[in-house]
C-alpha atoms as a PDB file:
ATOM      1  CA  UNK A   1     -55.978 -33.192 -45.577  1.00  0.00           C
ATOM      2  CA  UNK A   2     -53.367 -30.704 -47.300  1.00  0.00           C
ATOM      3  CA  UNK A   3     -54.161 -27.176 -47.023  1.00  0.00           C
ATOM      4  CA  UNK A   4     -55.004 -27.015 -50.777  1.00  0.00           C
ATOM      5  CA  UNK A   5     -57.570 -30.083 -50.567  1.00  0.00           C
ATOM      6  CA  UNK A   6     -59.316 -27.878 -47.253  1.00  0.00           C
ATOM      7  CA  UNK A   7     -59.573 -25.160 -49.481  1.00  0.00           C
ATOM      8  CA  UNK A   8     -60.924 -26.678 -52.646  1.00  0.00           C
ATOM      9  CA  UNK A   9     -63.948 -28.517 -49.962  1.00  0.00           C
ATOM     10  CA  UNK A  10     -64.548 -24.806 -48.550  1.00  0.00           C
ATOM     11  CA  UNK A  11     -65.094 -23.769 -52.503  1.00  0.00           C
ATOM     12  CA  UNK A  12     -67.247 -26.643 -53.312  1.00  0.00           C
ATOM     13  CA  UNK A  13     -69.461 -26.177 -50.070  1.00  0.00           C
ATOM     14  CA  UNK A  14     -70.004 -21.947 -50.627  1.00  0.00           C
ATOM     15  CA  UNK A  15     -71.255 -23.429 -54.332  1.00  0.00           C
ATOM     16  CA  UNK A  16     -73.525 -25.462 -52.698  1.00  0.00           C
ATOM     17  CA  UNK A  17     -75.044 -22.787 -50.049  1.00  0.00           C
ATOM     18  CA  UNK A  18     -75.030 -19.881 -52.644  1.00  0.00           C
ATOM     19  CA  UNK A  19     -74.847 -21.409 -55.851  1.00  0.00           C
ATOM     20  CA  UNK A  20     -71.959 -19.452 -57.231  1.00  0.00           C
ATOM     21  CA  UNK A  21     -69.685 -20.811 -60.215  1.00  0.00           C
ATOM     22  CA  UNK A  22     -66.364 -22.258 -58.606  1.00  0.00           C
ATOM     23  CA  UNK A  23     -63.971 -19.128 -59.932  1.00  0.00           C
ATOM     24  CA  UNK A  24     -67.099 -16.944 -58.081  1.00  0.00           C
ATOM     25  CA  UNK A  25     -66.831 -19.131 -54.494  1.00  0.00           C
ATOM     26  CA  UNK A  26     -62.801 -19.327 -54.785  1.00  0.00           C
ATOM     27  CA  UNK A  27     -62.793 -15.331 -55.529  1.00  0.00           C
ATOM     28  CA  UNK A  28     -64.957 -14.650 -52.792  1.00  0.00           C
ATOM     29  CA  UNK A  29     -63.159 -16.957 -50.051  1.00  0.00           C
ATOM     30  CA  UNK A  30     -59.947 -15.555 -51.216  1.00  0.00           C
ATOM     31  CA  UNK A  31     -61.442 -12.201 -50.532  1.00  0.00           C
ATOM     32  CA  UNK A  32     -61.984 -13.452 -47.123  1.00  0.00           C
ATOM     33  CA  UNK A  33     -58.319 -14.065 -46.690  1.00  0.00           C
ATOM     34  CA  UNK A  34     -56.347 -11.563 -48.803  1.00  0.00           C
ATOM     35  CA  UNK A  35     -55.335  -8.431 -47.164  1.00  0.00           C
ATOM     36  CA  UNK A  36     -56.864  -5.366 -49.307  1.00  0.00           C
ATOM     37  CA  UNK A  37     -54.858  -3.138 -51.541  1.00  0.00           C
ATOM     38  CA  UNK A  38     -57.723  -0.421 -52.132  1.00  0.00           C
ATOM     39  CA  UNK A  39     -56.113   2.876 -51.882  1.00  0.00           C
ATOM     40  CA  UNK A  40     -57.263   4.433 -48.045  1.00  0.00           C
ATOM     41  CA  UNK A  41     -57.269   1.631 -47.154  1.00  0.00           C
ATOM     42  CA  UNK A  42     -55.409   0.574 -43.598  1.00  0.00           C
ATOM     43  CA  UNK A  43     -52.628  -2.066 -44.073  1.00  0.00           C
ATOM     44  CA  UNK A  44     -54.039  -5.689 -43.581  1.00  0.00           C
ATOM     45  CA  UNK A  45     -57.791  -4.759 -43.446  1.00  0.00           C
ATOM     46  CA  UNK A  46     -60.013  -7.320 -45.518  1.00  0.00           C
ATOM     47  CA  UNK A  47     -62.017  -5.962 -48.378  1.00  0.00           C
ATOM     48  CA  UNK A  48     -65.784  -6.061 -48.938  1.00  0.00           C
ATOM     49  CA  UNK A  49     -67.061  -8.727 -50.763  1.00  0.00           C
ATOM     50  CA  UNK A  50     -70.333  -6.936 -51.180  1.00  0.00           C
ATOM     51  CA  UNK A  51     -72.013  -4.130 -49.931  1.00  0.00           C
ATOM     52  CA  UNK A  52     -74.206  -3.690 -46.862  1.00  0.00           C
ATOM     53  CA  UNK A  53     -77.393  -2.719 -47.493  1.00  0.00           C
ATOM     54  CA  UNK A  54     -77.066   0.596 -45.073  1.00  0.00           C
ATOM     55  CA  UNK A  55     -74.569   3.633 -45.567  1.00  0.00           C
ATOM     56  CA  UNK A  56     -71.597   3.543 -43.273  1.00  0.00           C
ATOM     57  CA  UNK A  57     -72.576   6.787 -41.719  1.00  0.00           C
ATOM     58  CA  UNK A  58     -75.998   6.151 -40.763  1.00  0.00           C
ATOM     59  CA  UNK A  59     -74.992   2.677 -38.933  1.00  0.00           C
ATOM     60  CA  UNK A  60     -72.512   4.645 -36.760  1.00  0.00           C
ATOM     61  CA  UNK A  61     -75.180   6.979 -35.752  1.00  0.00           C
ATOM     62  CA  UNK A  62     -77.171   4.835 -34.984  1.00  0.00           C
ATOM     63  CA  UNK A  63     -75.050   2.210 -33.792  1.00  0.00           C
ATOM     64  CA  UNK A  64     -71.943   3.860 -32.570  1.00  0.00           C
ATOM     65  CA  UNK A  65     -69.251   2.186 -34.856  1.00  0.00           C
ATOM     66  CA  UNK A  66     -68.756   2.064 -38.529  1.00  0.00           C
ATOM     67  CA  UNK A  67     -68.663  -1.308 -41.118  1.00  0.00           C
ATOM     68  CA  UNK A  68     -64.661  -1.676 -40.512  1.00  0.00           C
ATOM     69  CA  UNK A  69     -65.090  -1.287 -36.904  1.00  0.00           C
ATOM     70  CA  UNK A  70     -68.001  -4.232 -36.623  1.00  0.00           C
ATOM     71  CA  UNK A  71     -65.945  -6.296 -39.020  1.00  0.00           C
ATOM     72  CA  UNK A  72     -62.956  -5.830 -36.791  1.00  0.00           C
ATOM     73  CA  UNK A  73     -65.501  -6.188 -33.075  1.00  0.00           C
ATOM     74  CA  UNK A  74     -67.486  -9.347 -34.215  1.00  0.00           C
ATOM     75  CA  UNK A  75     -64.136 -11.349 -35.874  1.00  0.00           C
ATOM     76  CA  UNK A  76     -62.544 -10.372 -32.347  1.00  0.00           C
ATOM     77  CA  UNK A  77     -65.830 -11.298 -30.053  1.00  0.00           C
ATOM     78  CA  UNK A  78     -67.946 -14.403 -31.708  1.00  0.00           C
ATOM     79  CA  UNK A  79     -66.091 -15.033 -34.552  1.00  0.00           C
ATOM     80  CA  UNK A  80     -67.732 -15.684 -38.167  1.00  0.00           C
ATOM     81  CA  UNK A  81     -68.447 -19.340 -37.759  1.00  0.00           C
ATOM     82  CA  UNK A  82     -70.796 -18.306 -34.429  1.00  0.00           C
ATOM     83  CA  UNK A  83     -73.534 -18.088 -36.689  1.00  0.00           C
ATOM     84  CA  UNK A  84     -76.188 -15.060 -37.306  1.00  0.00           C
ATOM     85  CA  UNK A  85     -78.406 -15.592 -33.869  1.00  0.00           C
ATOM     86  CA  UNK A  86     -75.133 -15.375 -32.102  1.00  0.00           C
ATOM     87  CA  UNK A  87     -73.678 -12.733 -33.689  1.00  0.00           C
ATOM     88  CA  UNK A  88     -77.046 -10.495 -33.617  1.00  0.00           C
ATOM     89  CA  UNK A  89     -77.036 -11.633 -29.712  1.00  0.00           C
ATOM     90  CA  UNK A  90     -73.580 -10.447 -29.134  1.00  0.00           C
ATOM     91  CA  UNK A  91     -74.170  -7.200 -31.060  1.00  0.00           C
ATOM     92  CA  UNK A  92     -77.261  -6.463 -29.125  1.00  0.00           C
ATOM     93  CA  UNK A  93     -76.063  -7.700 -25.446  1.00  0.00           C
ATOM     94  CA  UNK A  94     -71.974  -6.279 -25.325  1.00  0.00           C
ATOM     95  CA  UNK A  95     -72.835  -3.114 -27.683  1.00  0.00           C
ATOM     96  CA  UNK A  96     -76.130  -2.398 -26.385  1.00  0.00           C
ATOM     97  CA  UNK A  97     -77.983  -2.183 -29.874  1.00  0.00           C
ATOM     98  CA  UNK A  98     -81.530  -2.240 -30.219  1.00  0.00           C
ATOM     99  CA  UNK A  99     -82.862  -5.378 -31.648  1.00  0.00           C
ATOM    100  CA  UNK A 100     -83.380  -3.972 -35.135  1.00  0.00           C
ATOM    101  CA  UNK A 101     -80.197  -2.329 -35.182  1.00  0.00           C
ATOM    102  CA  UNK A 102     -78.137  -5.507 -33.646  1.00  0.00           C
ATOM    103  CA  UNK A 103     -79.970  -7.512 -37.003  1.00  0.00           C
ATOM    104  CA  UNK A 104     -78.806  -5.145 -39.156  1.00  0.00           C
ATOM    105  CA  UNK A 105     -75.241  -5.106 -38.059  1.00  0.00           C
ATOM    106  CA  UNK A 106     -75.019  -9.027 -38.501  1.00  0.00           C
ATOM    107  CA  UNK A 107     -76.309  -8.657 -41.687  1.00  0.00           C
ATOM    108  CA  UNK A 108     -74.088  -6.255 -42.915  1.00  0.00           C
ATOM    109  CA  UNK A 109     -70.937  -8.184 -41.139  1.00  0.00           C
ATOM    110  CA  UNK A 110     -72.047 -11.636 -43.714  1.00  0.00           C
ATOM    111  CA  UNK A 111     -72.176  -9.101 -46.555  1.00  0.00           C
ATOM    112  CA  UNK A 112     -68.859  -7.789 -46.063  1.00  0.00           C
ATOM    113  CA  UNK A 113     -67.316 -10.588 -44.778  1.00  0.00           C
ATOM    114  CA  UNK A 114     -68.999 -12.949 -47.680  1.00  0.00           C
ATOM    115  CA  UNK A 115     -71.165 -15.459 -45.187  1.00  0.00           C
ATOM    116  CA  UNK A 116     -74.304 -14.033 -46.924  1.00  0.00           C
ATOM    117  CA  UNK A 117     -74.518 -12.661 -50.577  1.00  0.00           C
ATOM    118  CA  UNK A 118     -77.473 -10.250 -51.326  1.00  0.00           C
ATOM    119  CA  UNK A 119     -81.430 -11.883 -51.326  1.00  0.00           C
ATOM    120  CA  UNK A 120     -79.651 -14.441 -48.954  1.00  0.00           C
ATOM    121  CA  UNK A 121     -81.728 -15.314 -45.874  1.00  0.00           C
ATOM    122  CA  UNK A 122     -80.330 -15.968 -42.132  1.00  0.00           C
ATOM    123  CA  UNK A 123     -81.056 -19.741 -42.527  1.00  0.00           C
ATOM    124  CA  UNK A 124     -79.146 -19.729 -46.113  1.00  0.00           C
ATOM    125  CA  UNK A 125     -82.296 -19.522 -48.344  1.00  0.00           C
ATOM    126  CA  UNK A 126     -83.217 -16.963 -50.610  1.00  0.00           C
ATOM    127  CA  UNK A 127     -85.712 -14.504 -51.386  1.00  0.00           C
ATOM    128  CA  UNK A 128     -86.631 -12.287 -54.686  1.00  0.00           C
ATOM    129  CA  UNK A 129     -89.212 -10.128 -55.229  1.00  0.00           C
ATOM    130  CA  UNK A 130     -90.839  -8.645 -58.610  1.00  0.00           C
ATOM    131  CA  UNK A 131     -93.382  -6.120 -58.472  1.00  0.00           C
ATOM    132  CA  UNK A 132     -95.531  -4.215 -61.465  1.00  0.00           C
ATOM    133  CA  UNK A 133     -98.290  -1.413 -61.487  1.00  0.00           C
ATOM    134  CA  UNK A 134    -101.542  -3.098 -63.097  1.00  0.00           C
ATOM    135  CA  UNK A 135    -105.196  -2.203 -64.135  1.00  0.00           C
ATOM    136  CA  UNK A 136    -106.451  -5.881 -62.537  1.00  0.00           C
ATOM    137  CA  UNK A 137    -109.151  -5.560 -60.585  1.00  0.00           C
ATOM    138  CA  UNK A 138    -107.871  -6.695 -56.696  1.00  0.00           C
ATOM    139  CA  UNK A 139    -111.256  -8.423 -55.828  1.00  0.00           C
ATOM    140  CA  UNK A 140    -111.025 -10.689 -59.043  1.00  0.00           C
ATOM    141  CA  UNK A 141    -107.948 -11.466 -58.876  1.00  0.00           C
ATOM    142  CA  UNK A 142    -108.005 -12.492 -54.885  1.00  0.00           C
ATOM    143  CA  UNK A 143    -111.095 -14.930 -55.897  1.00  0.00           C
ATOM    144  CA  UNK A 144    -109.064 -16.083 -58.730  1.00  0.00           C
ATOM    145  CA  UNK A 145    -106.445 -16.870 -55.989  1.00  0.00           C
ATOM    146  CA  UNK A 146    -108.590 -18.138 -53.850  1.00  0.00           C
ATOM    147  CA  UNK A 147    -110.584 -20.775 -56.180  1.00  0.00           C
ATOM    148  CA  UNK A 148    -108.498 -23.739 -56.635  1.00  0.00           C
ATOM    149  CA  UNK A 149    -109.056 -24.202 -60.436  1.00  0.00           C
ATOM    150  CA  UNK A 150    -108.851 -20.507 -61.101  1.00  0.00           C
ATOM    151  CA  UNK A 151    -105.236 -20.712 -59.673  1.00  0.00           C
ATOM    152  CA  UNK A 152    -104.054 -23.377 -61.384  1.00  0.00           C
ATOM    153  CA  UNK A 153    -104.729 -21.419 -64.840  1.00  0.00           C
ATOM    154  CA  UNK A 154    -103.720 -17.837 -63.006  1.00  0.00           C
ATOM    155  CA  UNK A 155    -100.158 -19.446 -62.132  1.00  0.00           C
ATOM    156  CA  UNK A 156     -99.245 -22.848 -65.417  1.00  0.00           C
ATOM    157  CA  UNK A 157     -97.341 -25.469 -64.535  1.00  0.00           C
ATOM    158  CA  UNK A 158     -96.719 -24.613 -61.226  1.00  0.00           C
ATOM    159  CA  UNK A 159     -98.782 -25.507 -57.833  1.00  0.00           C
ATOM    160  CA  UNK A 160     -99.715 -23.286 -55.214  1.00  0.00           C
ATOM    161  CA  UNK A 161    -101.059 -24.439 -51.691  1.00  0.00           C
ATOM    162  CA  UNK A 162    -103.006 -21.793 -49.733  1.00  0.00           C
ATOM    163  CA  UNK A 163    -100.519 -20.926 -46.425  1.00  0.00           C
ATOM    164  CA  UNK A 164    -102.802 -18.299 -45.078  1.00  0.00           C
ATOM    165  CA  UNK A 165    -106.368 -17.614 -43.864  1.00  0.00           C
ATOM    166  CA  UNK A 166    -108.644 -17.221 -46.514  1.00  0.00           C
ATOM    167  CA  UNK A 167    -109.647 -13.718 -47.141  1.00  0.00           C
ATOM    168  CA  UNK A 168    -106.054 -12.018 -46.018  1.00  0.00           C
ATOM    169  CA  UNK A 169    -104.780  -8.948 -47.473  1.00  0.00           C
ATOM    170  CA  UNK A 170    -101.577 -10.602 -48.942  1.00  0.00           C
ATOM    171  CA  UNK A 171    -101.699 -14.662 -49.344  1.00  0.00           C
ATOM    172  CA  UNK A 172     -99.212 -16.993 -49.027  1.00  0.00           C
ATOM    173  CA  UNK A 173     -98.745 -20.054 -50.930  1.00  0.00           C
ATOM    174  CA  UNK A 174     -96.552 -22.909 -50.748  1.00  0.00           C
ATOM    175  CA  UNK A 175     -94.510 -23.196 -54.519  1.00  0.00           C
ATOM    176  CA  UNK A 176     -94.218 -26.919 -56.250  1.00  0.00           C
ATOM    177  CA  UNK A 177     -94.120 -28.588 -58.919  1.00  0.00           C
ATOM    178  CA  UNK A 178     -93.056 -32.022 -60.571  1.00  0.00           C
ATOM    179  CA  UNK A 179     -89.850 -31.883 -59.129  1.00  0.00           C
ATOM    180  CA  UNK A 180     -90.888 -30.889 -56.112  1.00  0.00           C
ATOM    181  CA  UNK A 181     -91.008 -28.138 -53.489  1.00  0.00           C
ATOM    182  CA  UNK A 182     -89.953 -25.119 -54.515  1.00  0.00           C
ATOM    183  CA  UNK A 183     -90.292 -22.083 -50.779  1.00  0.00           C
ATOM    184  CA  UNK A 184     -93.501 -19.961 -50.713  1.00  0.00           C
ATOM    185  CA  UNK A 185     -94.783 -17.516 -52.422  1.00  0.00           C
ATOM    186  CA  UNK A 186     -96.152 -14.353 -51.171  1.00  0.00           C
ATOM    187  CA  UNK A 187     -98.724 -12.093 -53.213  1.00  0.00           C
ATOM    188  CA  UNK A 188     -99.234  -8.491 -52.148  1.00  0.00           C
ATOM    189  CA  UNK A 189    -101.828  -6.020 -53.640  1.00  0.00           C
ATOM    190  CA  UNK A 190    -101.649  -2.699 -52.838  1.00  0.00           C
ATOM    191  CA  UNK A 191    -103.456   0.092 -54.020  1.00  0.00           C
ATOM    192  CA  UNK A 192    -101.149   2.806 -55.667  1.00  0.00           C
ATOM    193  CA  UNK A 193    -103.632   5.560 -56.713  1.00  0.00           C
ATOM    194  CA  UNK A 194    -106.291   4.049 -59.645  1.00  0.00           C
ATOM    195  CA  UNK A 195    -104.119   1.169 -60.307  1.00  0.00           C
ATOM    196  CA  UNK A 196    -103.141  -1.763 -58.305  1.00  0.00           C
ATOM    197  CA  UNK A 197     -99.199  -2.779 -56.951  1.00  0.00           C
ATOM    198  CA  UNK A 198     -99.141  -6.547 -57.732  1.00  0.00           C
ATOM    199  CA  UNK A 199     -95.525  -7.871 -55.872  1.00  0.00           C
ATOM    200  CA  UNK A 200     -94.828 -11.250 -56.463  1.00  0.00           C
ATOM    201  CA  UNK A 201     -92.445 -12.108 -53.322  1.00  0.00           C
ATOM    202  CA  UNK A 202     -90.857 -15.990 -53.514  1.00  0.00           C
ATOM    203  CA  UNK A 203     -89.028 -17.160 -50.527  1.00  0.00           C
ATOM    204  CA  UNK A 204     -87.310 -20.190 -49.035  1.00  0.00           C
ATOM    205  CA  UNK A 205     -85.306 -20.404 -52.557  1.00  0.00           C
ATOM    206  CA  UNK A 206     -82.758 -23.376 -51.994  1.00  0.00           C
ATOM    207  CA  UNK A 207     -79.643 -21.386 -53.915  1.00  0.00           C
ATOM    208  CA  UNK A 208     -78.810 -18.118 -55.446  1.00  0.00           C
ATOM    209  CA  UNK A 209     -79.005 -19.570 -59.033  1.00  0.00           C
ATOM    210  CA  UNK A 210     -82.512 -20.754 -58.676  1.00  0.00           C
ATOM    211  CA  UNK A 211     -83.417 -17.448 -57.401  1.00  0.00           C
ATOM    212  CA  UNK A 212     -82.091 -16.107 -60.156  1.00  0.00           C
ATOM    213  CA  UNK A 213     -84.479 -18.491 -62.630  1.00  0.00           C
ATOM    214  CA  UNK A 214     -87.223 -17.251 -60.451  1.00  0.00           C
ATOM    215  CA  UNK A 215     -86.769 -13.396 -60.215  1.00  0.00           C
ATOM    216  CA  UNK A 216     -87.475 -14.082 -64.341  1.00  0.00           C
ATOM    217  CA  UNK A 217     -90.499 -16.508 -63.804  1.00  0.00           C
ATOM    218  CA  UNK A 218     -92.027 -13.658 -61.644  1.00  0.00           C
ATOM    219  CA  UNK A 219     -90.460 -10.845 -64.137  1.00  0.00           C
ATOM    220  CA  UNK A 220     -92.895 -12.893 -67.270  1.00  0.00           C
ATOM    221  CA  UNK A 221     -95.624 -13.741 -65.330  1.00  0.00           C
ATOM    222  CA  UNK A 222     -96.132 -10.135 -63.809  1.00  0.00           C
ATOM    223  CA  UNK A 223     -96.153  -9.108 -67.263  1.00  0.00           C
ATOM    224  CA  UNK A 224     -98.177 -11.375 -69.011  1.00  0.00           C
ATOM    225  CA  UNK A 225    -101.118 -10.451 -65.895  1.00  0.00           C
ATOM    226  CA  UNK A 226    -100.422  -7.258 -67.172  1.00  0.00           C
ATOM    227  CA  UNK A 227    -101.137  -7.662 -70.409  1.00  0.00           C
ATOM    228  CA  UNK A 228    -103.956  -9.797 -70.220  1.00  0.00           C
ATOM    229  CA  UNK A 229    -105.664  -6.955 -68.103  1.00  0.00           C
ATOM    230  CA  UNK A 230    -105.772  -4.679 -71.094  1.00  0.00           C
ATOM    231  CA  UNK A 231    -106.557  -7.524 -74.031  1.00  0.00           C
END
């Protein structure tokens, strides 16, 4: 295989974890390669490909090295095809970062470095969440969750299968429909003064494009609860 043809496959499988557009995967893998021409920047460093989630100051505080320096540690120790348990392992063991801290650091080394684009998951699934203030009542809406028929209205066209206990703070459901399964879905309410924090929280989304389609399903049907509260 030329080195053209190894590169094209490389494009065509980061489409099929994150569900990028092929100029989006062949930007990003480029990224990976090129060396950076940002100005303070050091000669041959790599740039970001996205942003970690926490500053570069506080993770040498609290870890003793900045992004660059972990980029330049982890591509030196495990390598970026070790994989995240390895990498947080590594981070954790030779650096002698807490557990938290050694997860965060691996994190922040696939956002960088492009293995993991933001709402990505360690085992390449997705998450999103959508939240909205509300005047529901939270005892009527639980039993509407909990009543099989009730849900099936509360929540059209899709079905949701109980995951959790009945009677928990925040249930779970597993998401299908016709064409199939479609992650869990987690529903939190929280009381924020008077009113009530509905979050709609979907995980174990397949790519970034269908999370995408479903940070908008939640968006509408957040907003529709809403408005049904005060008809």
């Amino acid at each position: 295989m030329t080195t053209q043809e190894s590169f094209k496959r490389r494009v065509r499988e980061r489409m099929t974890r994150t569900g990028e557009k092929y100029g989006a995967a062949r930007r990003a893998l480029l990224a990976r390669t090129a060396p950076s021409t940002a100005p303070g920047t050091a000669p041959g460093a790599r740039p970001w490909v996205s942003q970690p989630d926490v500053a570069d100051d506080v993770v040498r505080e609290n870890t003793g090295h900045g992004w660059d320096e972990w980029v330049g540690l982890v591509d030196a120790g495990p390598g970026r095809d070790a994989g995240h348990t390895a990498i947080a392992a590594w981070v954790a063991e030779q650096h002698g970062v807490s557990g938290w801290w050694a997860q965060s650091v691996t994190v922040g080394y696939e956002r960088i470095t492009g293995l993991r684009v933001p709402g990505q998951r360690p085992d390449g699934t997705f998450s999103v969440s959508r939240s909205r203030l509300t005047d529901l009542d939270p005892d009527q809406l639980r039993a509407l969750l909990a009543d099989d028929d009730a849900r099936a209205d509360l929540v059209p066209g899709l079905t949701l299968t109980p995951r959790s206990r009945p009677g928990v703070r925040s249930p779970r459901f597993g998401v299908s429909d016709g064409d199939g399964a479609h992650g869990v879905l987690l529903v939190s309410l929280d009381p924020a003064g008077r009113r009530l924090r509905l979050t709609a929280t979907h995980e174990r989304i397949a790519t970034a494009a269908e999370a995408e389609q479903w940070k908008g399903y939640w968006a509408d049907w957040l907003e529709a609860l809403t408005a049904a509260a005060h008809d």
